[in-house]
N, C-alpha and C. Protein backbone atom coordinates (compact mmCIF):
# COMPACT_ATOMS: atom_id res chain seq x y z
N UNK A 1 -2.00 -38.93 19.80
CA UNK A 1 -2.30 -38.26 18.55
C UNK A 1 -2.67 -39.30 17.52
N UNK A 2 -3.63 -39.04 16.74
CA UNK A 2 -3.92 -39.87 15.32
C UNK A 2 -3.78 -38.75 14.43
N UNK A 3 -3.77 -39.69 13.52
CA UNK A 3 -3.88 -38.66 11.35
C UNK A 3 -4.81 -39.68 11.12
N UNK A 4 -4.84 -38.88 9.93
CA UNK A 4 -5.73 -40.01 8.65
C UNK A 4 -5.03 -39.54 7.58
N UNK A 5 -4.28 -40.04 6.74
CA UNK A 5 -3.35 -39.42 5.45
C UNK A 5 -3.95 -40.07 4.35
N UNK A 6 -4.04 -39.20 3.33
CA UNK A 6 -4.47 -39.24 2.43
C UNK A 6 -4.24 -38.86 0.71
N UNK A 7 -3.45 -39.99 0.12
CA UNK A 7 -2.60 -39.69 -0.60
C UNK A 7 -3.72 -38.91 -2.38
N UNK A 8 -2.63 -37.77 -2.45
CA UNK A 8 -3.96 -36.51 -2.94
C UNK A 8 -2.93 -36.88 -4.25
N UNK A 9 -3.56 -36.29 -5.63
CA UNK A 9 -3.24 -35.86 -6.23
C UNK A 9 -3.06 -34.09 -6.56
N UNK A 10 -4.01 -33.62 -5.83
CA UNK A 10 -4.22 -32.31 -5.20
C UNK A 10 -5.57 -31.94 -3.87
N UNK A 11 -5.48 -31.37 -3.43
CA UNK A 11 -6.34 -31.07 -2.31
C UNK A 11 -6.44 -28.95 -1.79
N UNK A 12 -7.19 -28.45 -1.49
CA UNK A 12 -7.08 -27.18 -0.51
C UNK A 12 -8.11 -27.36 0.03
N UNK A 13 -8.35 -26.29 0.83
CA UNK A 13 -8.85 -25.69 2.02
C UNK A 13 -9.52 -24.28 1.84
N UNK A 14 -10.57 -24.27 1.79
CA UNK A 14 -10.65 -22.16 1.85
C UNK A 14 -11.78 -22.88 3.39
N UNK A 15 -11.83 -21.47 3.45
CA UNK A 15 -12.10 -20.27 5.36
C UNK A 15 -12.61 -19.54 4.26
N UNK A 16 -14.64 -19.29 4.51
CA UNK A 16 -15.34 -18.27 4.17
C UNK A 16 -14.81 -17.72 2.39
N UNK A 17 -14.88 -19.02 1.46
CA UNK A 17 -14.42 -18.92 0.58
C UNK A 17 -13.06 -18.42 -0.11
N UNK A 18 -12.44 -18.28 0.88
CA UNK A 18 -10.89 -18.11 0.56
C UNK A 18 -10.03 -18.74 0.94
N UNK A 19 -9.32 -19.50 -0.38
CA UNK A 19 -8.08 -20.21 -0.22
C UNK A 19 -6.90 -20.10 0.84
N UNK A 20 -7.10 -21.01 1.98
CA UNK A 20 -6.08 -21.12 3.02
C UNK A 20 -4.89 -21.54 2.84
N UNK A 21 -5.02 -23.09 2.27
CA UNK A 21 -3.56 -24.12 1.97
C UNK A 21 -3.95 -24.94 0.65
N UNK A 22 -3.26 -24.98 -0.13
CA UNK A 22 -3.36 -25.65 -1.05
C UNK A 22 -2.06 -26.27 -1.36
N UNK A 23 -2.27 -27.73 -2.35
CA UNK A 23 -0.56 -28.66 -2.71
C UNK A 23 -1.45 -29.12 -4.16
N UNK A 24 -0.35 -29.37 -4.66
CA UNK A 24 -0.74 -30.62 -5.56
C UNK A 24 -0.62 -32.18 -5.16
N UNK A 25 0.27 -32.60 -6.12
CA UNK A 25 0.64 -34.07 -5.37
C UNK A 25 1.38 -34.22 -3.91
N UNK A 26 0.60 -34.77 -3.30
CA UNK A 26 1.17 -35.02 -1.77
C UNK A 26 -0.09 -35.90 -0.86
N UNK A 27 0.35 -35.65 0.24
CA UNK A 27 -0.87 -35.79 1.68
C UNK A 27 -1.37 -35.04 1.87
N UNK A 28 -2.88 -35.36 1.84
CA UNK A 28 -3.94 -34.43 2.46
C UNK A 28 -3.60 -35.27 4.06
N UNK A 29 -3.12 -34.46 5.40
CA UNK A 29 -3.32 -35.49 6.64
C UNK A 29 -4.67 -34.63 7.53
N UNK A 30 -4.89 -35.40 8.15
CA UNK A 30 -6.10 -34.96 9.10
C UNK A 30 -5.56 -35.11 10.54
N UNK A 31 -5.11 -34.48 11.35
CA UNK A 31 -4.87 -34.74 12.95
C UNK A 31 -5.67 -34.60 13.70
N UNK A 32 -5.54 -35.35 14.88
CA UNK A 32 -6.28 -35.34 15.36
C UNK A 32 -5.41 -35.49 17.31
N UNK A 33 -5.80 -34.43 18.25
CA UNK A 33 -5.08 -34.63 19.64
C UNK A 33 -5.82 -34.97 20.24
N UNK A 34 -5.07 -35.40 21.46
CA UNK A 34 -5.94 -35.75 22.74
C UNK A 34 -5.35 -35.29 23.89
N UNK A 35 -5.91 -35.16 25.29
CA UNK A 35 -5.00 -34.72 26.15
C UNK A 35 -3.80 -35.04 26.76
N UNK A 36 -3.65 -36.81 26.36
CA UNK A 36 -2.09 -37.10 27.27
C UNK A 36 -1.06 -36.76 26.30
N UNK A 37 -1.52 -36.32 24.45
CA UNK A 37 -0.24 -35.92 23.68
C UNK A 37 0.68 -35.32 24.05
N UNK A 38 1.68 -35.37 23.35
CA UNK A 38 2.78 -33.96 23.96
C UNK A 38 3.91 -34.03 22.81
N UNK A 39 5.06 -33.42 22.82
CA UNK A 39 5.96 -33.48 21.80
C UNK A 39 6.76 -34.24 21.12
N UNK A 40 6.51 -35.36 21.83
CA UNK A 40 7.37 -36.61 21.52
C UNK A 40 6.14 -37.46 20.78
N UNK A 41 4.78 -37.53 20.62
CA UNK A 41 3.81 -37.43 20.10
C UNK A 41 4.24 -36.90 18.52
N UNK A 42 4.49 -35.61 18.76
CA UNK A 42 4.59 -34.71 17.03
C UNK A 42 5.45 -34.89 16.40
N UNK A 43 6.36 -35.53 17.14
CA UNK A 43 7.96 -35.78 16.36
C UNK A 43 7.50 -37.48 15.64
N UNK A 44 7.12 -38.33 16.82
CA UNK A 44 6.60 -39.42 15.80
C UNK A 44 5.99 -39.65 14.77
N UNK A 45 5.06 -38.38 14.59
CA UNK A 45 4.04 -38.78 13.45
C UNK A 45 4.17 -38.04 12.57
N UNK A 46 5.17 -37.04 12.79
CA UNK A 46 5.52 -36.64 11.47
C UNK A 46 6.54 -37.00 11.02
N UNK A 47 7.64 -37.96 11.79
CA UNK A 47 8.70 -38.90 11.40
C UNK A 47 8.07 -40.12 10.22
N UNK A 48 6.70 -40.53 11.34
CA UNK A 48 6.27 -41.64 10.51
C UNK A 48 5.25 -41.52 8.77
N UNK A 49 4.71 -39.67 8.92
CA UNK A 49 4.55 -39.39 7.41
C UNK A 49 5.48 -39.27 6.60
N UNK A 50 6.30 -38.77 7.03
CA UNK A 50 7.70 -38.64 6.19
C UNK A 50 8.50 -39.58 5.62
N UNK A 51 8.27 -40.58 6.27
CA UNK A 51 8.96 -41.51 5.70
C UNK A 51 7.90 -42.63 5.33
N UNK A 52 7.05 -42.54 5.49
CA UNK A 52 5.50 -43.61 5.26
C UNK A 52 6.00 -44.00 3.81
N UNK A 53 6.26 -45.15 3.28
CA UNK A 53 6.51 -45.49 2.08
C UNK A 53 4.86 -45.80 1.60
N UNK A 54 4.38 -44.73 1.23
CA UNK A 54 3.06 -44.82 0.15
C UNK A 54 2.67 -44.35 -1.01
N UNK A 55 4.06 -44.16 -1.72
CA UNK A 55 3.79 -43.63 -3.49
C UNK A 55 4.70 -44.52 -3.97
N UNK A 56 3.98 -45.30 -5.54
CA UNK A 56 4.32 -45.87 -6.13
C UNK A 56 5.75 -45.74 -6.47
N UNK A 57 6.92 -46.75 -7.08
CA UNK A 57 7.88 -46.46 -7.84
C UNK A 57 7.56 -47.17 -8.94
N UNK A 58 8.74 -47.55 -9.93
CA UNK A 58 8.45 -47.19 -11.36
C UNK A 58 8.08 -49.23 -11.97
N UNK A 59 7.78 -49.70 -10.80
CA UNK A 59 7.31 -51.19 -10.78
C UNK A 59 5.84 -51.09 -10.56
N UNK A 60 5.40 -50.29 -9.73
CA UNK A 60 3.56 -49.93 -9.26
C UNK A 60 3.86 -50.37 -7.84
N UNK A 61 4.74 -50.62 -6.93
CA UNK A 61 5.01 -50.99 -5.47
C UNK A 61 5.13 -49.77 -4.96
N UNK A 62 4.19 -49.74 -3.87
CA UNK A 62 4.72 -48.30 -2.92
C UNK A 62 5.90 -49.00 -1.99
N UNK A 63 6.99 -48.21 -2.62
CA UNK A 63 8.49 -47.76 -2.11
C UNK A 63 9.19 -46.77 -1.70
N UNK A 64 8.07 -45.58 -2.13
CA UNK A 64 8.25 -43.83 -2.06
C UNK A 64 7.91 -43.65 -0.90
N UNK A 65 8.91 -42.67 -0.20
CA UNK A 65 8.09 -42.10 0.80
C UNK A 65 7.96 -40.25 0.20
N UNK A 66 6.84 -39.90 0.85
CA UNK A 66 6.66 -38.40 0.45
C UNK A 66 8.12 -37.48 -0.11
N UNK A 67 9.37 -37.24 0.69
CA UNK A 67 10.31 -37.21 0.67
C UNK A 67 10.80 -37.62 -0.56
N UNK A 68 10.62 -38.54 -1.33
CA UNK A 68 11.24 -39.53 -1.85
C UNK A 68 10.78 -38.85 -3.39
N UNK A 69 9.30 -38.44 -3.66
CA UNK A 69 8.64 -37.93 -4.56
C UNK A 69 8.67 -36.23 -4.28
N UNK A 70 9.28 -35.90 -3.49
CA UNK A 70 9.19 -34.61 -3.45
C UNK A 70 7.93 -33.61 -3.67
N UNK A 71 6.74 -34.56 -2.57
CA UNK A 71 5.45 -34.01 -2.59
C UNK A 71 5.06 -33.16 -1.95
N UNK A 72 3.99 -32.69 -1.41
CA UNK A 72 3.61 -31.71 -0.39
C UNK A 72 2.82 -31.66 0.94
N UNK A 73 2.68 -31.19 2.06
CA UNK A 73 1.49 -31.42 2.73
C UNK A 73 0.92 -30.79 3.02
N UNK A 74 -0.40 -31.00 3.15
CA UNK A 74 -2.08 -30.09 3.54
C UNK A 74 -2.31 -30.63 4.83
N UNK A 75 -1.77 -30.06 5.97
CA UNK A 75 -2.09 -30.28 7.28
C UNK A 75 -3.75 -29.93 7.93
N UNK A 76 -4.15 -30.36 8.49
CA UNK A 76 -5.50 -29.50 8.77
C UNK A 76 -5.90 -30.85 10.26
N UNK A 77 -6.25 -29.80 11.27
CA UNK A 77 -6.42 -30.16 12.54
C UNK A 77 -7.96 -30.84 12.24
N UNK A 78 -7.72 -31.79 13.23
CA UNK A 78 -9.56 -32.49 13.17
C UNK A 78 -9.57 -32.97 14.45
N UNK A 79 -10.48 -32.13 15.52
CA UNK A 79 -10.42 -32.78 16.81
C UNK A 79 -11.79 -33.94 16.87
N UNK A 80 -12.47 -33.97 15.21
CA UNK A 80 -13.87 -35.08 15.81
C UNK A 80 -12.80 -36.32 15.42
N UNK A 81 -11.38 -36.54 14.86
CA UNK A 81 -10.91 -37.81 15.03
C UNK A 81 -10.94 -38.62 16.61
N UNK A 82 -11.30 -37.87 17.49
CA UNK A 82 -11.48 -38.15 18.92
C UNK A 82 -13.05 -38.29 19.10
N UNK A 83 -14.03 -38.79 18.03
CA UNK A 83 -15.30 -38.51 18.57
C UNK A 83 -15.86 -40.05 19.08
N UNK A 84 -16.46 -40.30 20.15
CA UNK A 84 -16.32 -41.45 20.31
C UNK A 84 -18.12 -41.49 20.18
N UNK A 85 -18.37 -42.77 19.18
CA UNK A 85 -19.79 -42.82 18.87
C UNK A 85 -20.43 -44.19 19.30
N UNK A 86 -19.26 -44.85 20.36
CA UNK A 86 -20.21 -45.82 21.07
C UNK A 86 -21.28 -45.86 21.49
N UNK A 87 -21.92 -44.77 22.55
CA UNK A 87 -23.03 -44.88 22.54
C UNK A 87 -23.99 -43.52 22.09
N UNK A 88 -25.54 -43.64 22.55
CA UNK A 88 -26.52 -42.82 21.97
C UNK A 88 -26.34 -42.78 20.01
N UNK A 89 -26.59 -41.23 19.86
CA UNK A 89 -26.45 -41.37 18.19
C UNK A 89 -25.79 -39.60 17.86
N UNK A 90 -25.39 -39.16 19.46
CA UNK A 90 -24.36 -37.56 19.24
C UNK A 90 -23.03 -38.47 19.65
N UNK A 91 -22.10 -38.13 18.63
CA UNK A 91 -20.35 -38.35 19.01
C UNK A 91 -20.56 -37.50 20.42
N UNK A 92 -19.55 -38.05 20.75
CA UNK A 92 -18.81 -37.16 22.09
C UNK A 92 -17.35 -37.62 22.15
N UNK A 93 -17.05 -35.91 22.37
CA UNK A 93 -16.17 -35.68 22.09
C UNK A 93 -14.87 -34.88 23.01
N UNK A 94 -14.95 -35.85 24.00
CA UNK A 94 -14.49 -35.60 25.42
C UNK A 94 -12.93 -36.28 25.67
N UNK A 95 -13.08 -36.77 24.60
CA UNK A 95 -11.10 -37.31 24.38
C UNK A 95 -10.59 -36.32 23.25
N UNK A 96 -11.04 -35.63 22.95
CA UNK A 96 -10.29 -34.25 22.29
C UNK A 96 -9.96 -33.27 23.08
N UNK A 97 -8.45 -32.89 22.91
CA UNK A 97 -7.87 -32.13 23.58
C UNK A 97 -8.25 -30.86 23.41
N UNK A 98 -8.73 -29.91 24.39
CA UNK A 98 -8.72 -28.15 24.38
C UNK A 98 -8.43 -27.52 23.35
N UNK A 99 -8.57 -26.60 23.11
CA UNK A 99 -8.13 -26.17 21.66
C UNK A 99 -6.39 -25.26 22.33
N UNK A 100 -6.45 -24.97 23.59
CA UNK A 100 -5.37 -24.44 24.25
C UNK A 100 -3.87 -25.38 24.25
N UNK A 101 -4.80 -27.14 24.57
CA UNK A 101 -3.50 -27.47 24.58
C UNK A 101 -3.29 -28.03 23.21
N UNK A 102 -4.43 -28.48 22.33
CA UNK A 102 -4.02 -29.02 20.81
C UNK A 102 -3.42 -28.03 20.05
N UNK A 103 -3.68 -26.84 20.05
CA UNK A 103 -2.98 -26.09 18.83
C UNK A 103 -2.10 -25.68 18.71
N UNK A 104 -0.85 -25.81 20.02
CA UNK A 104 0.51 -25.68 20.09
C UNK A 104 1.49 -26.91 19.25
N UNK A 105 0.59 -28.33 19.96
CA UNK A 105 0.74 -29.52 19.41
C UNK A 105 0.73 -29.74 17.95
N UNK A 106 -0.44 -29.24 17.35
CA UNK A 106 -0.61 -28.93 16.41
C UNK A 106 0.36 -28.13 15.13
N UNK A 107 0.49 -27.10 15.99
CA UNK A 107 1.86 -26.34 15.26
C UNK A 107 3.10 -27.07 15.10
N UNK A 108 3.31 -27.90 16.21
CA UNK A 108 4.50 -28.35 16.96
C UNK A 108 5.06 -29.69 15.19
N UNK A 109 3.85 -30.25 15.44
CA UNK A 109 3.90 -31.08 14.23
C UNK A 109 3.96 -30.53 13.13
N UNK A 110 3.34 -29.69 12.63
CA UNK A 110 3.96 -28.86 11.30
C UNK A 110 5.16 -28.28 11.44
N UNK A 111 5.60 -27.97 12.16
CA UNK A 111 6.84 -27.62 12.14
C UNK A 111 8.16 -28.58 12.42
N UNK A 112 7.78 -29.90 12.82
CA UNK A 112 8.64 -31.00 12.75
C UNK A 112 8.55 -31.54 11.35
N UNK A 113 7.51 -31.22 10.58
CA UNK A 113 7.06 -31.71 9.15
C UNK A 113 8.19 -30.50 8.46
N UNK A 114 8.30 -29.36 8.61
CA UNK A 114 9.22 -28.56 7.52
C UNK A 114 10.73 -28.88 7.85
N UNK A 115 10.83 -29.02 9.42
CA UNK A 115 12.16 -29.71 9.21
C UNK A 115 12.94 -30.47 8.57
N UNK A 116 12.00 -32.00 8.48
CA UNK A 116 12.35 -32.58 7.59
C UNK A 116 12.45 -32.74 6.28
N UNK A 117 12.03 -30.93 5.60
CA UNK A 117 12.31 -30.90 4.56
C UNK A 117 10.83 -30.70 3.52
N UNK A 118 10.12 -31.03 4.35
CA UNK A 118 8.09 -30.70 3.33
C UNK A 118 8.24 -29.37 3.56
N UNK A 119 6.93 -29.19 2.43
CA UNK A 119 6.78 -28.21 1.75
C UNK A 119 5.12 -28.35 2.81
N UNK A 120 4.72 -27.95 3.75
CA UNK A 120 3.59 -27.69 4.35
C UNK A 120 2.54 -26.85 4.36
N UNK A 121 1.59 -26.82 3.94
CA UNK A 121 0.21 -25.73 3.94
C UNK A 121 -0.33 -26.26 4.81
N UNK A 122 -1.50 -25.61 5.57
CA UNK A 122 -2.12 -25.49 6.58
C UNK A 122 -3.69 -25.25 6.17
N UNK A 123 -4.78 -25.95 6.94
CA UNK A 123 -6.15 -25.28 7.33
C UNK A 123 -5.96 -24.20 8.31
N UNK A 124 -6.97 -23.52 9.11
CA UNK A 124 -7.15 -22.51 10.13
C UNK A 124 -7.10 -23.38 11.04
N UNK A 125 -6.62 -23.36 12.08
CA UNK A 125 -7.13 -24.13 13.94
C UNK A 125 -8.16 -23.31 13.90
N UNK A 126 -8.88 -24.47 14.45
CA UNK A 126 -10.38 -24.03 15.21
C UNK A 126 -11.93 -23.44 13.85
N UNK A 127 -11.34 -23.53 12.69
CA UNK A 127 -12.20 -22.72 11.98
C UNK A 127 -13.07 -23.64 11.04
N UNK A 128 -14.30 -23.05 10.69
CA UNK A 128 -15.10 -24.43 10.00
C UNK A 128 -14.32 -23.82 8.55
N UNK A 129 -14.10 -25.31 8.09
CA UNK A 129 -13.46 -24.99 6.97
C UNK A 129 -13.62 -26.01 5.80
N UNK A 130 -13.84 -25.94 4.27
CA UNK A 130 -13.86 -26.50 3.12
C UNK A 130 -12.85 -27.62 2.89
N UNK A 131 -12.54 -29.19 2.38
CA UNK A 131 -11.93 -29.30 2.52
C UNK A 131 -11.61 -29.99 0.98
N UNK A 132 -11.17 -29.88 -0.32
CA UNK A 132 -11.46 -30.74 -0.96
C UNK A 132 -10.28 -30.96 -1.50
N UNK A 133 -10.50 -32.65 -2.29
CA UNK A 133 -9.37 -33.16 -2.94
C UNK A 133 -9.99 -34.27 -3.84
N UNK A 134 -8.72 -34.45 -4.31
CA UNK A 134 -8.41 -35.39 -4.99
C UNK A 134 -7.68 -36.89 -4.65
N UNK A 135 -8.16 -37.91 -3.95
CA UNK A 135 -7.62 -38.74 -3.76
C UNK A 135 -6.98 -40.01 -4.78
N UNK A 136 -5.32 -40.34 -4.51
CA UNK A 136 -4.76 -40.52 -5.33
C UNK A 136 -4.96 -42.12 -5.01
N UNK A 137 -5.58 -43.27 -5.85
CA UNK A 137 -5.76 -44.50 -5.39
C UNK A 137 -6.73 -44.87 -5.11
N UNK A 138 -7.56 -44.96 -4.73
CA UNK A 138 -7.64 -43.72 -3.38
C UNK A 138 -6.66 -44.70 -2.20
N UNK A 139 -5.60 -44.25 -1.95
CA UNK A 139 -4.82 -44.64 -0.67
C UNK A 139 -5.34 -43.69 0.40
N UNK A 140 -5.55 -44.41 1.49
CA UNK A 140 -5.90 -43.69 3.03
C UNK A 140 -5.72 -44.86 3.80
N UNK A 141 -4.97 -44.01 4.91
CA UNK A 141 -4.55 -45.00 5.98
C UNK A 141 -4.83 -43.97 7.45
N UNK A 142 -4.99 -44.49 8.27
CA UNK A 142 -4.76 -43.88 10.18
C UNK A 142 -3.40 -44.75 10.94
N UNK A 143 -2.68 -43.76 11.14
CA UNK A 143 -1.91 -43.82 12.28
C UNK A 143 -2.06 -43.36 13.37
N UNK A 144 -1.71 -43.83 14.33
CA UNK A 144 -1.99 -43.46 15.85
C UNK A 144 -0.38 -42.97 17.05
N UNK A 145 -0.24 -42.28 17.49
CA UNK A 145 0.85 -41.77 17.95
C UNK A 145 1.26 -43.45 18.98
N UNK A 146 2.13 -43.86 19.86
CA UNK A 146 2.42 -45.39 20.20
C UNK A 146 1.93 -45.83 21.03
N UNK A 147 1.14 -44.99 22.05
CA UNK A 147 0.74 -44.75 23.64
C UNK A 147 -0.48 -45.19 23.24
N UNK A 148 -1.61 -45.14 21.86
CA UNK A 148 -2.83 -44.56 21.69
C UNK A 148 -3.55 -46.48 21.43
């Protein structure tokens, strides 16, 4: 599994012009599966947003973790994080997992994310969808699940 997190000052999502997930201050994350993921995969990476120390404290040092600021998250699946554009000039996109086996995975991780206490909104699986924000910093980083 990869993300791409993206520290928002606000961000949503609409599906055919209607508002899906929306936060204010928090992570916009982007996921992304592949086929050898699995649950021990979703527990890492939403262990490692959760506690990702990437919001300022009251020096300007990121010391915060999401948790810490009591922010929010805008989850939203992205299987072209698997697009591999080595060669020709079309991605391919043949290390992205099924939509059968990513979107359990998928869930699996948002729901290891409310455990620990976030406040989680969602894009649609599978749906073309709007995505906009506000990036705070602009901070953006990619993590990769440990295997990857």
């Amino acid at each position: 599994m990869k993300m791409v997190l993206q520290r928002v000052k606000k961000a949503e999502v609409t599906v055919d012009g209607k508002s899906v997930g929306k936060i204010g201050k928090g992570i916009l994350v982007l996921v992304g599966i592949t086929h050898e993921d699995n649950e021990a995969d979703a527990r890492y990476l939403s262990d490692k947003l959760a506690n990702l120390r990437i919001f300022e404290d009251l020096t300007g040092k990121m010391n915060h973790s999401i948790l810490d600021v009591k922010g929010e998250v805008l989850s939203v699946s992205q299987f072209t994080l698997y697009g591999d554009c080595r060669k020709g000039r079309r991605p391919n996109f043949m290390a992205a997992a099924k939509p059968d086996r990513a979107e359990p995975l998928y869930e699996r991780f948002n729901e290891e994310l409310r455990k620990l206490g976030l406040t989680v909104e969602t894009g649609s699986f599978g749906a073309m969808m709007d995505v906009s924000l506000v990036n705070d910093g602009p901070v953006t980083l990619t993590v990769d699940s440990p295997d990857q």
